[in-house]
Protein backbone atom coordinates (compact mmCIF):
# COMPACT_ATOMS: atom_id res chain seq x y z
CA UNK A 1 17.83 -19.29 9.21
CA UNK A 2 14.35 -20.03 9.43
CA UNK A 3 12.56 -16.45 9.60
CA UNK A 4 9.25 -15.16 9.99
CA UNK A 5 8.35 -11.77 7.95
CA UNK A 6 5.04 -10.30 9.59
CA UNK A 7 3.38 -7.87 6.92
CA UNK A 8 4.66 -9.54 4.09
CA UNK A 9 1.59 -8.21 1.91
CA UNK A 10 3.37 -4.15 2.94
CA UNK A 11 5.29 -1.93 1.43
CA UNK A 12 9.09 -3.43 3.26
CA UNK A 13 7.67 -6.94 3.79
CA UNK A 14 7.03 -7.33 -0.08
CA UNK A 15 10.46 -6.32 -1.11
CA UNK A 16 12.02 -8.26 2.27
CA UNK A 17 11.00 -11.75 1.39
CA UNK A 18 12.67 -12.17 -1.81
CA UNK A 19 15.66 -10.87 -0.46
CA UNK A 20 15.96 -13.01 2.60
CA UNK A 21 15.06 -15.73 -0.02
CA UNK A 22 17.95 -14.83 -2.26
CA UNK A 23 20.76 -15.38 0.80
CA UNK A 24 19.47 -18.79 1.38
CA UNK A 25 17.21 -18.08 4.53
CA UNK A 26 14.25 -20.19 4.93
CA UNK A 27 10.73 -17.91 5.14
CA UNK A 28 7.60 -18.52 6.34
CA UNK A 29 5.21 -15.17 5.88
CA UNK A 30 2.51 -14.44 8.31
CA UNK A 31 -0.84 -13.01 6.98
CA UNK A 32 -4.25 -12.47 7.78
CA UNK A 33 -5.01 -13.53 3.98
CA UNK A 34 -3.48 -16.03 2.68
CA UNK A 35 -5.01 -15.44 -0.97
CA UNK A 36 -3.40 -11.67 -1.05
CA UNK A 37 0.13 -13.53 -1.69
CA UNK A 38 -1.03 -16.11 -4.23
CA UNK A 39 0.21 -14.21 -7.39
CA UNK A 40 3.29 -12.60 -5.92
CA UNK A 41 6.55 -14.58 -7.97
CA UNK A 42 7.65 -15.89 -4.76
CA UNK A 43 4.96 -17.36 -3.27
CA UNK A 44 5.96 -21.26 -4.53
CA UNK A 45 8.89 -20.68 -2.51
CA UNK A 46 7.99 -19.57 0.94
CA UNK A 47 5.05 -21.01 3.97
CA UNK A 48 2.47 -18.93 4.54
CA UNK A 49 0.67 -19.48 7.69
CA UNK A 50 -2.64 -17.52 8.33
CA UNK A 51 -2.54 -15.51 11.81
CA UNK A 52 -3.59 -11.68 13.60
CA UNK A 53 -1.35 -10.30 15.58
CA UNK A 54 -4.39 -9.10 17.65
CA UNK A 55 -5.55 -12.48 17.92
CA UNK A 56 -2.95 -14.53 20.30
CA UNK A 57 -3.88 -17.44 20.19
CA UNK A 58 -3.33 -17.67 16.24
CA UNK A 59 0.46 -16.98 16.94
CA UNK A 60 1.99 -20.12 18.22
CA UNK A 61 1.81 -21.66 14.99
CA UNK A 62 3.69 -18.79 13.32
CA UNK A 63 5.89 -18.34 15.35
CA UNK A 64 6.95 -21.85 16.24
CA UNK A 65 10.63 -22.91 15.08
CA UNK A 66 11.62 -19.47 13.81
CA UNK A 67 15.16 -18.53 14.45
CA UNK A 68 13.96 -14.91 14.10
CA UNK A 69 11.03 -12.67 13.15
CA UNK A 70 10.40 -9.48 11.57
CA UNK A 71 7.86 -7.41 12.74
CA UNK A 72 6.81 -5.20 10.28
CA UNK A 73 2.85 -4.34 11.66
CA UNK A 74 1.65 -1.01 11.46
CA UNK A 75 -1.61 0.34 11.16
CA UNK A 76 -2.43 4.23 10.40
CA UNK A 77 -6.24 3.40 10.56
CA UNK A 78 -8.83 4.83 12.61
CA UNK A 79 -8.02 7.99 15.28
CA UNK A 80 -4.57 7.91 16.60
CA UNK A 81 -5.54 6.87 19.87
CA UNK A 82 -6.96 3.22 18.11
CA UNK A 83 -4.10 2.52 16.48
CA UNK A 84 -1.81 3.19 19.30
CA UNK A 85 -3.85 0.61 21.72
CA UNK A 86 -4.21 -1.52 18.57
CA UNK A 87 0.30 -1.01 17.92
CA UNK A 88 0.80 -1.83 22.00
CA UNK A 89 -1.70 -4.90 22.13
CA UNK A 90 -0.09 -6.31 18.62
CA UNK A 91 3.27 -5.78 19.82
CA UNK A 92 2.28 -7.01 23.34
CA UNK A 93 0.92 -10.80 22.13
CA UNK A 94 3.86 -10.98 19.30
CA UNK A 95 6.46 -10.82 21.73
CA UNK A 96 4.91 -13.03 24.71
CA UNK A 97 4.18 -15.62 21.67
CA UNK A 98 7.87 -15.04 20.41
CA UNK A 99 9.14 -15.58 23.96
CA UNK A 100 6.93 -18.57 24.08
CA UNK A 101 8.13 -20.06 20.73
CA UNK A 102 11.66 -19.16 22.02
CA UNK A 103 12.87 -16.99 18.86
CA UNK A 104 16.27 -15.51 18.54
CA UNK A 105 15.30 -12.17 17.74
CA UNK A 106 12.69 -9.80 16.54
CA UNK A 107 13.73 -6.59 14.70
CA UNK A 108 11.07 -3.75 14.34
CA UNK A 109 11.51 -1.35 11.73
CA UNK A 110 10.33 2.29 13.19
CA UNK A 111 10.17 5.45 13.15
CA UNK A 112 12.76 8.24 13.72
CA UNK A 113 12.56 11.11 16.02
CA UNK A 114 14.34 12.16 19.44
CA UNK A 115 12.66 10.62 22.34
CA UNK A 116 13.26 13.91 24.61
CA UNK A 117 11.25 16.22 22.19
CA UNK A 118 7.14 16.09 22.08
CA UNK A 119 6.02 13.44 19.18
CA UNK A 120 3.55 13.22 17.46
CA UNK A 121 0.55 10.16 18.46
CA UNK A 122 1.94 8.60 15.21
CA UNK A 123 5.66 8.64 16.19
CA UNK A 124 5.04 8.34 19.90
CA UNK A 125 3.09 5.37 18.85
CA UNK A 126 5.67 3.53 16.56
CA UNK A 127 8.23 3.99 19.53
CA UNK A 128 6.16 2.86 22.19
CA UNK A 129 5.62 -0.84 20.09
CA UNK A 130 9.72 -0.69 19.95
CA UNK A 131 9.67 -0.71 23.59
CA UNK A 132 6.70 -3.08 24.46
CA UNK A 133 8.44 -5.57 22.21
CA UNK A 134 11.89 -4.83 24.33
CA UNK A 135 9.71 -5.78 27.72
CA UNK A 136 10.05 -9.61 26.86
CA UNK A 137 13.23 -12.10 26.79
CA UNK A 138 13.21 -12.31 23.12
CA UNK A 139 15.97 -9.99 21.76
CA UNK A 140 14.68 -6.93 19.74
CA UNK A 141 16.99 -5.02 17.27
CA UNK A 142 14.89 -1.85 16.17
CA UNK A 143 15.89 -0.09 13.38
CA UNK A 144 14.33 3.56 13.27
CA UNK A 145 13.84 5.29 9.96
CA UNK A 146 12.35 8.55 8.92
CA UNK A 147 11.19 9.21 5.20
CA UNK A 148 11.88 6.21 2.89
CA UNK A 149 11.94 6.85 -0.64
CA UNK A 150 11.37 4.03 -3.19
CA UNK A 151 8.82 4.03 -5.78
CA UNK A 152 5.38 2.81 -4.59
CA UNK A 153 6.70 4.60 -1.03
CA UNK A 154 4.02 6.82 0.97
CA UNK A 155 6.73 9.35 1.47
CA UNK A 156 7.97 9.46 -2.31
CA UNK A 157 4.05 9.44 -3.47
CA UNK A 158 3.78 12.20 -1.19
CA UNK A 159 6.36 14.26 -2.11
CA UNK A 160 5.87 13.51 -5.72
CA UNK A 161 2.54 14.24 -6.10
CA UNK A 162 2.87 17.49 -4.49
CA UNK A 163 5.57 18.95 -6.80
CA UNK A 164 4.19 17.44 -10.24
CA UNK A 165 0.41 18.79 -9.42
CA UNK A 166 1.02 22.09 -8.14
CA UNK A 167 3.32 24.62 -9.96
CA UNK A 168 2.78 27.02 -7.15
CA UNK A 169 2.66 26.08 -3.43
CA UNK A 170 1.58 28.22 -0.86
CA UNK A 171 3.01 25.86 2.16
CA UNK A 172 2.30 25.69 5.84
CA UNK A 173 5.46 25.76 8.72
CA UNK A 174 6.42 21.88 8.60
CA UNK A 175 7.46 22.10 4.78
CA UNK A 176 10.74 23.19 6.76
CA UNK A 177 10.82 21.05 9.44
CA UNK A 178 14.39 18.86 8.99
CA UNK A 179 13.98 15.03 8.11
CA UNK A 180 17.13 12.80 6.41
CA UNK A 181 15.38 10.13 3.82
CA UNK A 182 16.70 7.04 3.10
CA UNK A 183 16.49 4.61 -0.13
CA UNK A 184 14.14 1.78 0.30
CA UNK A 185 17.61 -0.49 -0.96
CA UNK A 186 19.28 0.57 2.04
CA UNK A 187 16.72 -0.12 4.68
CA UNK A 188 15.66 -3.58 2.91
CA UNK A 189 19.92 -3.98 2.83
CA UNK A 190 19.86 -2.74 6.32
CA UNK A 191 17.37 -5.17 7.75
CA UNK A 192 18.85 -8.40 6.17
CA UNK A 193 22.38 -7.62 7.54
CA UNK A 194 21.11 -7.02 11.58
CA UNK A 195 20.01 -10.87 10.90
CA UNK A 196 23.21 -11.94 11.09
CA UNK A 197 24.23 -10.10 14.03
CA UNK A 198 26.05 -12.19 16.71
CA UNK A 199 25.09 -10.41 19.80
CA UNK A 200 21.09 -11.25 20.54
CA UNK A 201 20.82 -8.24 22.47
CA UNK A 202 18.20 -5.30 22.65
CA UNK A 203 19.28 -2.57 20.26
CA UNK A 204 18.11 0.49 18.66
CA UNK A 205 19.56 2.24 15.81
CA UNK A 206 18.89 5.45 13.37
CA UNK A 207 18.95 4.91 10.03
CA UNK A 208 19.17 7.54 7.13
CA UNK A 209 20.91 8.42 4.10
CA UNK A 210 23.50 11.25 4.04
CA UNK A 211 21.46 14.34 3.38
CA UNK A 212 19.40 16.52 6.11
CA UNK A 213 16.81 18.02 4.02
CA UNK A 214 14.02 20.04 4.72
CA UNK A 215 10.47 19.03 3.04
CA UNK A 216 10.80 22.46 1.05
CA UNK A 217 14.17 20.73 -0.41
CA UNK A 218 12.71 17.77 -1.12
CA UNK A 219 10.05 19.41 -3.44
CA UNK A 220 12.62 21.28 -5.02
CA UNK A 221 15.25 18.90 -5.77
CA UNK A 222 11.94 16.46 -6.92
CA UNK A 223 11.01 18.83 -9.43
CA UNK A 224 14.41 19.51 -10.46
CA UNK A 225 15.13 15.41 -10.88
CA UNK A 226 12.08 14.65 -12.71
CA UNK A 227 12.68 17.82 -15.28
CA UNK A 228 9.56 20.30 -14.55
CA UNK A 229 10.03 23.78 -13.40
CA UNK A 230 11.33 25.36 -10.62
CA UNK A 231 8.19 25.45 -8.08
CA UNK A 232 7.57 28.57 -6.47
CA UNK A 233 6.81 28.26 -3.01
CA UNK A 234 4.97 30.67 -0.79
CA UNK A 235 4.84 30.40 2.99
CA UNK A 236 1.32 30.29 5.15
CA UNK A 237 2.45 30.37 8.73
CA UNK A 238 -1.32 30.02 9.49
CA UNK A 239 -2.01 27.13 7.54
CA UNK A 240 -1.84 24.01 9.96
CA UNK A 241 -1.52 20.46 9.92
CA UNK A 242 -4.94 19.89 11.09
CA UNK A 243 -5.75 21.98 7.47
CA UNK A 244 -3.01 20.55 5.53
CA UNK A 245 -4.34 16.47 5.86
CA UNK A 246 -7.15 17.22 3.72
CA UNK A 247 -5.71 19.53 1.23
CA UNK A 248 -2.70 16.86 0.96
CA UNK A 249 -5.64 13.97 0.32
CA UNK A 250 -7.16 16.42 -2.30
CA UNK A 251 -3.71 16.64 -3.90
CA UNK A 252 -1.86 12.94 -3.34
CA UNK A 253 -3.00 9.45 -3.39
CA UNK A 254 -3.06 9.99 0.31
CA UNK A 255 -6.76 9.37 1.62
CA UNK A 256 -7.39 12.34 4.85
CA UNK A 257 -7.48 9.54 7.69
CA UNK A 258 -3.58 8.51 6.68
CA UNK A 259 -2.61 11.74 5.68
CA UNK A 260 -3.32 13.42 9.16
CA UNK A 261 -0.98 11.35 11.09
CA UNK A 262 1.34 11.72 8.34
CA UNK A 263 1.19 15.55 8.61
CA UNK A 264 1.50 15.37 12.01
CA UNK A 265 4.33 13.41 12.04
CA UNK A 266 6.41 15.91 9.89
CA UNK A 267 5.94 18.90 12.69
CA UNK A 268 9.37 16.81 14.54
CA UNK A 269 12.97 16.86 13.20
CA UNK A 270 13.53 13.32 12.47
CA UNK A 271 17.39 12.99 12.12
CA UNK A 272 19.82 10.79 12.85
CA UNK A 273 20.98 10.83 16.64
CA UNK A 274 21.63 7.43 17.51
CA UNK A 275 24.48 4.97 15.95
CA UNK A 276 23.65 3.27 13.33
CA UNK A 277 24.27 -0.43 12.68
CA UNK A 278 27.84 -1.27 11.56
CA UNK A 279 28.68 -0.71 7.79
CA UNK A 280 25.67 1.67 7.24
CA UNK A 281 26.86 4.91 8.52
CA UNK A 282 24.55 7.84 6.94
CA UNK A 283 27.58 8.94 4.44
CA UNK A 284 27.88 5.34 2.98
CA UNK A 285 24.55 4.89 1.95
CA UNK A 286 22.57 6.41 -1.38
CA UNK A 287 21.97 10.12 -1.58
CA UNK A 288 18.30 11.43 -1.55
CA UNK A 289 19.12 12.76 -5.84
CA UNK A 290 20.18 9.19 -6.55
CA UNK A 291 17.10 7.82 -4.69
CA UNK A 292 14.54 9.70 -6.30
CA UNK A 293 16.59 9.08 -9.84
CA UNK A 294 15.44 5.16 -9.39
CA UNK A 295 12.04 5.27 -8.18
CA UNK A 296 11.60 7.73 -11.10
CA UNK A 297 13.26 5.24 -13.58
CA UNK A 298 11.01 2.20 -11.89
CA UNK A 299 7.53 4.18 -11.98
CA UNK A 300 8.79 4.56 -15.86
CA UNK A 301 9.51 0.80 -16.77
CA UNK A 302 6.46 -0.06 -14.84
CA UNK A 303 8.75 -1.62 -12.59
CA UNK A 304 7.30 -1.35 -8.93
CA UNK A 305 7.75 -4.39 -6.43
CA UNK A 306 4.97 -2.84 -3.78
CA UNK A 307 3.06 0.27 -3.45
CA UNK A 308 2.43 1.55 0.22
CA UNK A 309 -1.52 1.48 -0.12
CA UNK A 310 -1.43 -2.73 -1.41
CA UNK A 311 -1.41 -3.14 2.48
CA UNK A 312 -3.82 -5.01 3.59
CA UNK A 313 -4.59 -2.83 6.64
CA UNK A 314 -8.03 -5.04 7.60
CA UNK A 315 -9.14 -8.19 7.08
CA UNK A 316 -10.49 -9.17 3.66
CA UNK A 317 -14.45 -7.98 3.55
CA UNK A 318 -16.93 -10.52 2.64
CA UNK A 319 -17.36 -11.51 -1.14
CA UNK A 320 -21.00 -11.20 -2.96
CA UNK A 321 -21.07 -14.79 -2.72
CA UNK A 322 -20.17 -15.36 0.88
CA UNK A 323 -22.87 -16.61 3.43
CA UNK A 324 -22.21 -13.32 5.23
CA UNK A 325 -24.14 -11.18 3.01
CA UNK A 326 -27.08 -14.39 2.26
CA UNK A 327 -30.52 -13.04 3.04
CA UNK A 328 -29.15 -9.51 2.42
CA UNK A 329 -30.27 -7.16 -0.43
CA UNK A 330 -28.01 -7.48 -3.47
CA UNK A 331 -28.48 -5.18 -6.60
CA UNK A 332 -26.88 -6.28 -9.34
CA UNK A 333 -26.16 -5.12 -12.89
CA UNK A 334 -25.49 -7.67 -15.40
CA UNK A 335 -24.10 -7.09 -18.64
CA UNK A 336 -22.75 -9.69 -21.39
CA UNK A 337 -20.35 -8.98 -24.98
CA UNK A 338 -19.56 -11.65 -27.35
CA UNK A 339 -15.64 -10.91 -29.11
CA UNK A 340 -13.92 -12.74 -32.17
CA UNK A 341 -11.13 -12.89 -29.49
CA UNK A 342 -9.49 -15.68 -27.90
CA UNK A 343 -10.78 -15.70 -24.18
CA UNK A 344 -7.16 -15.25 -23.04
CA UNK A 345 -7.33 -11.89 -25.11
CA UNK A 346 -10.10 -10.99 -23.36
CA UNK A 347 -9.32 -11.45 -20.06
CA UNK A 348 -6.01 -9.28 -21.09
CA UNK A 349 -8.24 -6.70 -22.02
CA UNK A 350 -9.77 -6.78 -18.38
CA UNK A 351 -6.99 -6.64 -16.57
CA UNK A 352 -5.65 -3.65 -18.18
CA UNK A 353 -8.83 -1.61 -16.50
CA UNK A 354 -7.87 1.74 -14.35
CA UNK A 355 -4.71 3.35 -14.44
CA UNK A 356 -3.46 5.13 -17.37
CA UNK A 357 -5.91 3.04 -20.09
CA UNK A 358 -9.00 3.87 -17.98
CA UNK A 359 -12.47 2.39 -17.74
CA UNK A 360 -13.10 2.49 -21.59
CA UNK A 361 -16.19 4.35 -21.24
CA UNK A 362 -16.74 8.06 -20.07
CA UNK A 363 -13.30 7.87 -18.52
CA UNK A 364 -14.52 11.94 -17.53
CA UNK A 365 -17.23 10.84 -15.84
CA UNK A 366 -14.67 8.26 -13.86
CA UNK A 367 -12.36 11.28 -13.27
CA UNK A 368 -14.86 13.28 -11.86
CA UNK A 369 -16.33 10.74 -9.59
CA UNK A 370 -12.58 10.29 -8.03
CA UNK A 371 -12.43 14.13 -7.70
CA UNK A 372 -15.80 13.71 -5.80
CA UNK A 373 -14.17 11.24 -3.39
CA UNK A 374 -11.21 12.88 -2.62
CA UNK A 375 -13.02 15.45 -1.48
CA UNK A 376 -15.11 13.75 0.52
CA UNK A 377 -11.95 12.15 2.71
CA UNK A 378 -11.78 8.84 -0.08
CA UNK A 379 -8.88 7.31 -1.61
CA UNK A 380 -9.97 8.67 -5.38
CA UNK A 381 -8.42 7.43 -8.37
CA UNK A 382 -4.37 9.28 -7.75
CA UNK A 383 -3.29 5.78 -6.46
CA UNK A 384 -3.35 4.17 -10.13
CA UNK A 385 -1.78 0.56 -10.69
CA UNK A 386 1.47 -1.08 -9.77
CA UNK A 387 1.82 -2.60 -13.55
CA UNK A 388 -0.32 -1.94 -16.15
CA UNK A 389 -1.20 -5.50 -17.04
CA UNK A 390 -0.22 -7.81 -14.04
CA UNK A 391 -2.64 -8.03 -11.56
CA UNK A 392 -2.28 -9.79 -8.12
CA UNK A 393 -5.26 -10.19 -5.12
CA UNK A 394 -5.10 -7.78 -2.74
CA UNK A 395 -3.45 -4.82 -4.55
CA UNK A 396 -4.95 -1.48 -4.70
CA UNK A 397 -6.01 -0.17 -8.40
CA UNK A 398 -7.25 3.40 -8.64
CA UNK A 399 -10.22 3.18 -6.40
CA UNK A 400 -10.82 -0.68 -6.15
CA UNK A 401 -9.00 -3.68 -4.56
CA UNK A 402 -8.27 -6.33 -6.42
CA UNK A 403 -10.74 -8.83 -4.28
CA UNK A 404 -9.93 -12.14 -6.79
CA UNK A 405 -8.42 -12.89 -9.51
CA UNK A 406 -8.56 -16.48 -11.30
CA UNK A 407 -6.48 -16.17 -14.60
CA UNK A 408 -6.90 -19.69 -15.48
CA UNK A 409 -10.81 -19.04 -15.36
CA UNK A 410 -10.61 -15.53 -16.67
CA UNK A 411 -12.16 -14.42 -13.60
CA UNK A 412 -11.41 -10.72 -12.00
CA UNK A 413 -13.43 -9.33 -8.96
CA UNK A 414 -12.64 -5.65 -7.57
CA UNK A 415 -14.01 -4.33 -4.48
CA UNK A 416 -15.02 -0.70 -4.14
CA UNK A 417 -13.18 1.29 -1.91
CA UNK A 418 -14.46 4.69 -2.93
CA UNK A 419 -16.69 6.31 -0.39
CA UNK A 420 -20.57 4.98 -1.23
CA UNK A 421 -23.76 4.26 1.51
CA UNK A 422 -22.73 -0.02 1.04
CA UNK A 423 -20.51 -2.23 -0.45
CA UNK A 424 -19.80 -2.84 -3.89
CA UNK A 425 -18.09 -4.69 -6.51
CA UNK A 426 -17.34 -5.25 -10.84
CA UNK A 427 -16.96 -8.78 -11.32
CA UNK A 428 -15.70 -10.39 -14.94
CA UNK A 429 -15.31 -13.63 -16.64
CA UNK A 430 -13.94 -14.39 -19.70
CA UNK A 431 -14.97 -17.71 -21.33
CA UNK A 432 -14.37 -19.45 -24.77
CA UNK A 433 -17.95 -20.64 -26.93
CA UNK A 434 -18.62 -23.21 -28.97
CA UNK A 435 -17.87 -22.40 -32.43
CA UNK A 436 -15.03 -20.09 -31.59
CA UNK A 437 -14.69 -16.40 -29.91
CA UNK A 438 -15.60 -15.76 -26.47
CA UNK A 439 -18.31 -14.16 -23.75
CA UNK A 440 -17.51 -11.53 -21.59
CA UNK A 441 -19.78 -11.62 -18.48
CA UNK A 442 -19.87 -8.41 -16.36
CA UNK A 443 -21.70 -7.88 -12.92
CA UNK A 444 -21.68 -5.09 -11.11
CA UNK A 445 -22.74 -5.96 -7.10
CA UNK A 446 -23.69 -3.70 -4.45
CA UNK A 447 -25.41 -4.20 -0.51
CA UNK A 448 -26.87 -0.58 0.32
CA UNK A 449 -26.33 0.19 3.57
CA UNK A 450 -29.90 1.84 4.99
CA UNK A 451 -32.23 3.88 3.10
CA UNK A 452 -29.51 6.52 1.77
CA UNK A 453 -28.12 3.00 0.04
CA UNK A 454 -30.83 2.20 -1.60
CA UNK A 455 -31.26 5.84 -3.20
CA UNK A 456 -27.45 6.19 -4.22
CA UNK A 457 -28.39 2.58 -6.16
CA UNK A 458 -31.91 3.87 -7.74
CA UNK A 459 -30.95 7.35 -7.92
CA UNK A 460 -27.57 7.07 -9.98
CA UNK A 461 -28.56 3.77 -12.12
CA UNK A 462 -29.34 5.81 -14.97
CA UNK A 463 -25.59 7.10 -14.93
CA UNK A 464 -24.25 4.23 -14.29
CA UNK A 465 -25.99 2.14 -17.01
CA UNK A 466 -24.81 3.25 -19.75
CA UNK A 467 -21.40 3.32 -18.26
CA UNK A 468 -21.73 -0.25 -17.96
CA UNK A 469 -22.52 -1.29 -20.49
CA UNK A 470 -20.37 0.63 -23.31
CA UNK A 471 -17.37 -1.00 -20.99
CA UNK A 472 -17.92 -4.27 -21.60
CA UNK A 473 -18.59 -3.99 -24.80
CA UNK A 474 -15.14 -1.50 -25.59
CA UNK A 475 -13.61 -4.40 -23.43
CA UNK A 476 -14.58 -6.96 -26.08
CA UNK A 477 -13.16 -5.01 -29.23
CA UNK A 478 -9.94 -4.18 -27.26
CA UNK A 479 -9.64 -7.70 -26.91
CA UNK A 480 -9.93 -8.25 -31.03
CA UNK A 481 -7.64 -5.57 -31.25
CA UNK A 482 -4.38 -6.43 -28.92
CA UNK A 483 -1.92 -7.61 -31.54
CA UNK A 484 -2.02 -3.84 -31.90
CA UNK A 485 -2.16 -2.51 -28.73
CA UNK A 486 0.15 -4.96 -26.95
CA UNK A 487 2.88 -3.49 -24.73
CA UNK A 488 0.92 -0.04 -25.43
């Protein structure tokens, strides 16, 4: 078939599209940024067309000739109430542009929970775009799943966090509220197979894997799989969801604004009620031990197809170079190394940055300033790298986004995403020089944002200065160095 995968830059959509490529089907993804797929192995093999699902007009074209589409939008964003007008309008133009374009069938992957018992916004929410997409003539099969567990999931980063960082847990009520995970192979297995379903009707079924588990049993059998301790767990009945999102974004990768929904979320049972689609009954699929057992065994080989926060939940920000920011006030910081290396080699040695090798100077100072953020509601550093060497645009890395990334010009830009008064970025390019060796050229960029951005820039300079400039030069002897440290 000829198939449209909406989110294909996600968490599912990633792992969905070389799947649907493996049986044969023909793919076209749908993106608001084209560049954020250049790097991914599969990219030479699918269409990528360039469209916002809150934009109709930009849907035709996408949409047009599909024999079926995946919908796999979902923003956690912004207060509940925006992302549940921004879930019904999205869901609202896909399907009148599907019914347009005369597609076979959408199918929705959401989110489980009994329809008779008081949601959360975030639950209500992902039903309510199941049933806005069921209004038109286009078929919809919705598939609704509760905690998915995969390495690189929210739910397994989550969970694992939360048992590896604290010994001793002094939990709030919903750590025994009832939820039945499934494996991230048997949803992606589970949403290739309702392709090839031959009645194009509306349908909605539960999906899980065959244990009902409280969170509290997650934890435990977590700690238990990856080898540490037993956890000992003490119960707060006064400690409430409303107090747990920000101790959870202290604690997890999690920022606050997409760990509240989260937490709220967890306050309903979410088993399975429903049928499920034929062949994938709860007690044939993989048990929540043998889950955990591979995402454990892919975080160790470095081994992780997508990560939940490489979403690209907004469009791409302008770049220090684009006309958007011309005329605007730019501080930069430019620092330069010369290296015996090859520039290949030192480009390597860049791309290795954050994540377990670090920043290569002060990586203290780099661990405090993520501590800082967390607490201040920011992403922090907990969300680390997908590989430590490969690189591709649009991934999250600690806390920066990889903005670009030209290997054949030995050029890496990151984009801040740690909470600061502006907008800022580390820029590098590697180049050979005449006579042998190479430069490094690092720039640091950043736009204050009124007068408190202009202080943070002045006021922290002399901190950041010497930071600077011991990294690029570190970065230039690592280079010199990586027969040695290759594969370290």
């Amino acid at each position: 078939m000829k198939v449209l995968v909406t989110g294909a830059t996600g968490y599912i959509g990633g792992r969905l599209v070389p799947r649907l490529l493996e049986q044969g089907h023909e793919v076209r993804c749908m993106t608001r940024d084209w560049e954020s797929l250049t790097l991914d192995p599969w990219r030479d093999q699918v269409e990528v067309v360039t469209a916002d699902a809150l934009e109709p007009e930009s849907l035709g074209p996408a949409l047009e000739g599909c024999d079926a589409a995946y919908f796999l939008i979902h923003a956690m964003k912004g207060s509940p109430k925006r992302f549940a007008e921004e879930g019904r309008r999205a869901a609202a133009n896909f399907r009148d542009a599907a019914d347009a374009a005369e597609v076979g069938r959408i199918i929705y992957l959401g989110g489980l929970g009994a329809e008779d018992d008081e949601l959360s916004e975030h639950l209500s929410s992902r039903q309510e775009v199941g049933r806005v997409l069921a209004m038109g003539s286009t078929p919809v099969t919705e598939l609704r799943a509760a905690v998915i567990i995969g390495s690189g999931s929210m739910s397994f980063e989550m969970v694992r966090h939360l048992t590896e960082v604290l010994p001793v847990m002094m939990t709030p009520r919903w750590v025994e509220t009832r939820c039945q995970p499934i494996a991230v192979r048997d949803v992606l297995e589970t949403l290739t197979s309702v392709l090839d379903d031959p009645d194009p009707a509306n349908k909605i079924y539960d999906i899980g894997g065959p244990d009902i588990l409280t969170y509290h049993d997650m934890m435990r059998i977590y700690a238990d799989v990856a080898g540490l301790r037993k956890r000992m767990v003490i119960p707060l009945p006064v400690f409430s969801a409303s107090l747990s999102a920000p101790f959870v974004g202290l604690v997890t990768p999690l920022p606050v604004n997409v760990a509240r929904p989260l937490i709220e979320s967890v306050l309903n049972d979410v088993v399975v009620r429903r049928p499920s689609p034929p062949g994938f009954a709860p007690d044939t699929l993989l048990p929540y031990r043998e889950a955990l057992d591979r995402a454990l065994y892919s975080v160790s080989r470095a081994d992780v197809e997508t990560r939940w926060s490489d979403a690209l939940t907004s469009p791409a920000a302008p770049l220090p170079g684009d006309p958007a920011w011309s005329g605007a006030l730019m501080q930069t910081d430019q620092r330069v190394a010369d290296s015996t290396a090859r520039a290949e080699d030192l480009f390597w040695a860049v791309t290795r940055i954050g994540g377990d090798v670090g920043y290569y100077s002060m990586n203290w100072a780099w661990t405090i300033r993520g501590w800082i953020d967390q607490i201040i509601g920011g992403v922090g550093l907990r969300r680390g790298r997908r590989h430590p060497e490969d690189l591709r645009p649009g991934e999250s890395l600690d806390f920066f986004r990889v903005a670009e990334i030209e290997p054949h010009l030995g050029r890496l830009l990151l984009q801040a995403e740690m909470k600061v008064p502006g907008t800022a970025w580390l820029e590098w390019s590697a180049e050979p020089v005449e006579g042998g060796g190479s430069r490094l050229t690092q720039t640091a960029w950043f736009v204050p944002r009124g007068l408190l951005g202009r202080l943070y820039w002045w006021v922290l300079l002399p901190f950041h200065a010497p930071i600077w400039r011991h990294m690029v030069h570190r970065m230039a002897r690592t280079a010199e160095r990586r027969p040695d440290l290759a594969g370290s």
